[in-house]
Protein backbone atom coordinates (compact mmCIF):
# COMPACT_ATOMS: atom_id res chain seq x y z
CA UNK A 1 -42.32 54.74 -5.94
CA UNK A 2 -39.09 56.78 -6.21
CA UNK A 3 -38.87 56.73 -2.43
CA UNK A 4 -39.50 52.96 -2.16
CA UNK A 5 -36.73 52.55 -4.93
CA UNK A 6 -34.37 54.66 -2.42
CA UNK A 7 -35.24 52.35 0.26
CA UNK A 8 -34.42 49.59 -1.21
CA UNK A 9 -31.22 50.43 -2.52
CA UNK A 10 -30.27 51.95 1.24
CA UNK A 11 -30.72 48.55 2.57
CA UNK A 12 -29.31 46.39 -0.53
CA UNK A 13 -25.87 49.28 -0.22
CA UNK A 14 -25.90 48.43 3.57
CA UNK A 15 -25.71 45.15 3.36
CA UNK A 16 -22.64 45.35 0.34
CA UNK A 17 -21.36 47.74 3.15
CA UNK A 18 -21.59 45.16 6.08
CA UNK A 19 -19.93 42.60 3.92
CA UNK A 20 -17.12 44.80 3.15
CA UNK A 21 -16.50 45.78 6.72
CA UNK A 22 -16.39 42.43 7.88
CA UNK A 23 -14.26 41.31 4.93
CA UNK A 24 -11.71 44.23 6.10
CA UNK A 25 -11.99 43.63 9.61
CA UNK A 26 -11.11 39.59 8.72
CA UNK A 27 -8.12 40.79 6.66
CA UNK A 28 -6.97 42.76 9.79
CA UNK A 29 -7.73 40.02 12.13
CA UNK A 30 -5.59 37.60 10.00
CA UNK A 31 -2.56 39.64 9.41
CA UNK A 32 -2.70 40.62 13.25
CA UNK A 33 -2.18 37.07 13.59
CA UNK A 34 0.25 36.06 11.24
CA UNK A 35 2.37 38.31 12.71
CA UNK A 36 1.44 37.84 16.29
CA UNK A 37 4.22 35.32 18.22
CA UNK A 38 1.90 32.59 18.63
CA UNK A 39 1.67 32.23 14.48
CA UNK A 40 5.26 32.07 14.72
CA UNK A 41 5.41 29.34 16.71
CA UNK A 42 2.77 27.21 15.32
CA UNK A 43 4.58 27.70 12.01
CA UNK A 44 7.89 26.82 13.80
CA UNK A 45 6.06 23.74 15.25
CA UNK A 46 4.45 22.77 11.95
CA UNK A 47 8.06 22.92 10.51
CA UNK A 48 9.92 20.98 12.94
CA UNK A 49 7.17 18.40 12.79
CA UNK A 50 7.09 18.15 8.74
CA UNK A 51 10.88 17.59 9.09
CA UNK A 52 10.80 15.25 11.69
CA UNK A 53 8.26 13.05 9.23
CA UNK A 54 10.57 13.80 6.65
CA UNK A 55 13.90 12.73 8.50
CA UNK A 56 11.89 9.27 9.81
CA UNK A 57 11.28 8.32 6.20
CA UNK A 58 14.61 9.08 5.44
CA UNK A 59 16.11 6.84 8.08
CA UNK A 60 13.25 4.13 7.25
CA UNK A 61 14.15 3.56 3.83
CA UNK A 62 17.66 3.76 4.40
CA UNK A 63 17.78 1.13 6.79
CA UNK A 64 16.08 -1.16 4.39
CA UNK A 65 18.38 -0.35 1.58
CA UNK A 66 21.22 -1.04 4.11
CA UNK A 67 19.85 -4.55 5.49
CA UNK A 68 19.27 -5.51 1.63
CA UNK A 69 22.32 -5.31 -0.52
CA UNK A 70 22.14 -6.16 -4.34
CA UNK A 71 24.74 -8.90 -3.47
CA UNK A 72 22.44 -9.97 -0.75
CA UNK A 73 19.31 -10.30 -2.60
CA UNK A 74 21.03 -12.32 -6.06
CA UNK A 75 22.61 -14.98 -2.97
CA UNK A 76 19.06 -15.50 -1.38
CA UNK A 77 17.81 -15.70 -5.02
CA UNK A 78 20.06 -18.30 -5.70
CA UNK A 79 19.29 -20.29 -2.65
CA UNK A 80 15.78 -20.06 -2.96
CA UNK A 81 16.20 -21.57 -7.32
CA UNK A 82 18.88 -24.78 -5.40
CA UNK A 83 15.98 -25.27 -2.92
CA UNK A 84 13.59 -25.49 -5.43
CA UNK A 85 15.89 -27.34 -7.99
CA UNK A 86 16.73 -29.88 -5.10
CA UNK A 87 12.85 -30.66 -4.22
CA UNK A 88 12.05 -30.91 -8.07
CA UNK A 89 14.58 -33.31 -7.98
CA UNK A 90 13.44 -35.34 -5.64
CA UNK A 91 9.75 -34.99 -5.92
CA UNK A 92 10.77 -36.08 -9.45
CA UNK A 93 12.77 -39.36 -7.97
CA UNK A 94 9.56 -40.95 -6.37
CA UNK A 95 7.26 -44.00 -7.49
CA UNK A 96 4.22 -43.79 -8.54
CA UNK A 97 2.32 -44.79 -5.24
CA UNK A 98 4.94 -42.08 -3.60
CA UNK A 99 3.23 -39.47 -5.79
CA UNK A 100 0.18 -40.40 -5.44
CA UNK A 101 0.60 -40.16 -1.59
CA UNK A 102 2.35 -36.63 -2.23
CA UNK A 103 -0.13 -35.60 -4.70
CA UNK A 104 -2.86 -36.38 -1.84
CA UNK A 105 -1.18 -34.44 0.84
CA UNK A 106 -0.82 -31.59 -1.21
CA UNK A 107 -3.94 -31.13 -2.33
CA UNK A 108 -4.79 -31.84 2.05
CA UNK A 109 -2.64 -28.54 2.30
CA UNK A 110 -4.07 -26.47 -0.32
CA UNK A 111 -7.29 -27.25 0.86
CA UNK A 112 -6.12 -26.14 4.66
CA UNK A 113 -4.74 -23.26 2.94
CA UNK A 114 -6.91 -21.92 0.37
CA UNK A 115 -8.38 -18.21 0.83
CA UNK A 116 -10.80 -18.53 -2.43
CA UNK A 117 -13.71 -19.49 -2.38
CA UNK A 118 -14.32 -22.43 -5.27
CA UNK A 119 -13.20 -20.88 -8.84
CA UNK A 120 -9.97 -22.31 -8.76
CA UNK A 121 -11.41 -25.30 -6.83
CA UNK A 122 -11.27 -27.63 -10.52
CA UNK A 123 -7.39 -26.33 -10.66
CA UNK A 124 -6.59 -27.20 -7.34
CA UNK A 125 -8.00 -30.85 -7.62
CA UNK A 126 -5.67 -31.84 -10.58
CA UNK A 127 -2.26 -33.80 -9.18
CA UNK A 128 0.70 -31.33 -9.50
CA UNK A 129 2.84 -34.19 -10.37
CA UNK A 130 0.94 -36.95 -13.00
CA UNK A 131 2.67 -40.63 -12.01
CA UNK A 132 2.14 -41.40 -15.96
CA UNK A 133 4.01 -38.62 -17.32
CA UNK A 134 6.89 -40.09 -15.26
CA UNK A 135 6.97 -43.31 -17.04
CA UNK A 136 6.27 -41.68 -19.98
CA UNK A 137 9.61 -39.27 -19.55
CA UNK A 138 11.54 -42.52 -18.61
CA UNK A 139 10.43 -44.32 -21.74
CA UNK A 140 12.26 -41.23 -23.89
């Protein structure tokens, strides 16, 4: 029994023994490499193309900064409110039988338009502009 024992542990202290030879002879394989000159110059490239990423986002975001100034964005904000402002006006200078006729094709264009698929269907069908809260807003 002794003797199988001794068997077993020569094969089981083998094995530990193959492991450890190949871990050693990985090691030596991988800092043979690292300090061979083609792991210098994957490194090198690896660098040069992290910076060159780096640099591209740089110049990206700075020439959207650039083509968008603060003063820039508050004058197309304030073109964008006079456009609006201007059609409110005149959407709100119509007749009745004008806004019906604009209520119509606007609801023909959110139809044309519309990416859902019936929940907001009920919404949609309402007029945007009601002719009787004009007259009612004149009569004030």
């Amino acid at each position: 029994m002794d003797n199988l024992e001794e068997k077993i542990k020569k094969i089981v202290m083998t094995g530990v023994g193959v492991v450890v030879n190949t871990a050693e002879k990985t090691k030596d394989a991988i800092v043979g490499f690292v300090k061979s000159d083609q792991a210098k110059e994957l490194a090198d490239k690896g660098e040069k193309a992290v910076q060159s990423a780096l640099d591209a986002g740089n110049k990206a975001f700075t020439k959207v900064k650039e083509m968008f100034t603060e003063a820039e964005l508050k004058e197309r904000v304030a073109r964008e409110k006079e456009r609006l402002t201007s059609l409110a006006k005149q959407v709100g200078e119509l007749t009745e039988q004008q806004l019906e006729v604009f209520n119509e094709l606007l609801q023909q264009y959110r139809d044309s338009h519309s990416d859902s698929g019936g929940d907001d269907a009920e919404a949609d069908s309402e007029p945007v502009v009601d002719p009787h809260e004009k007259d009612a807003s004149e009569e004030e």
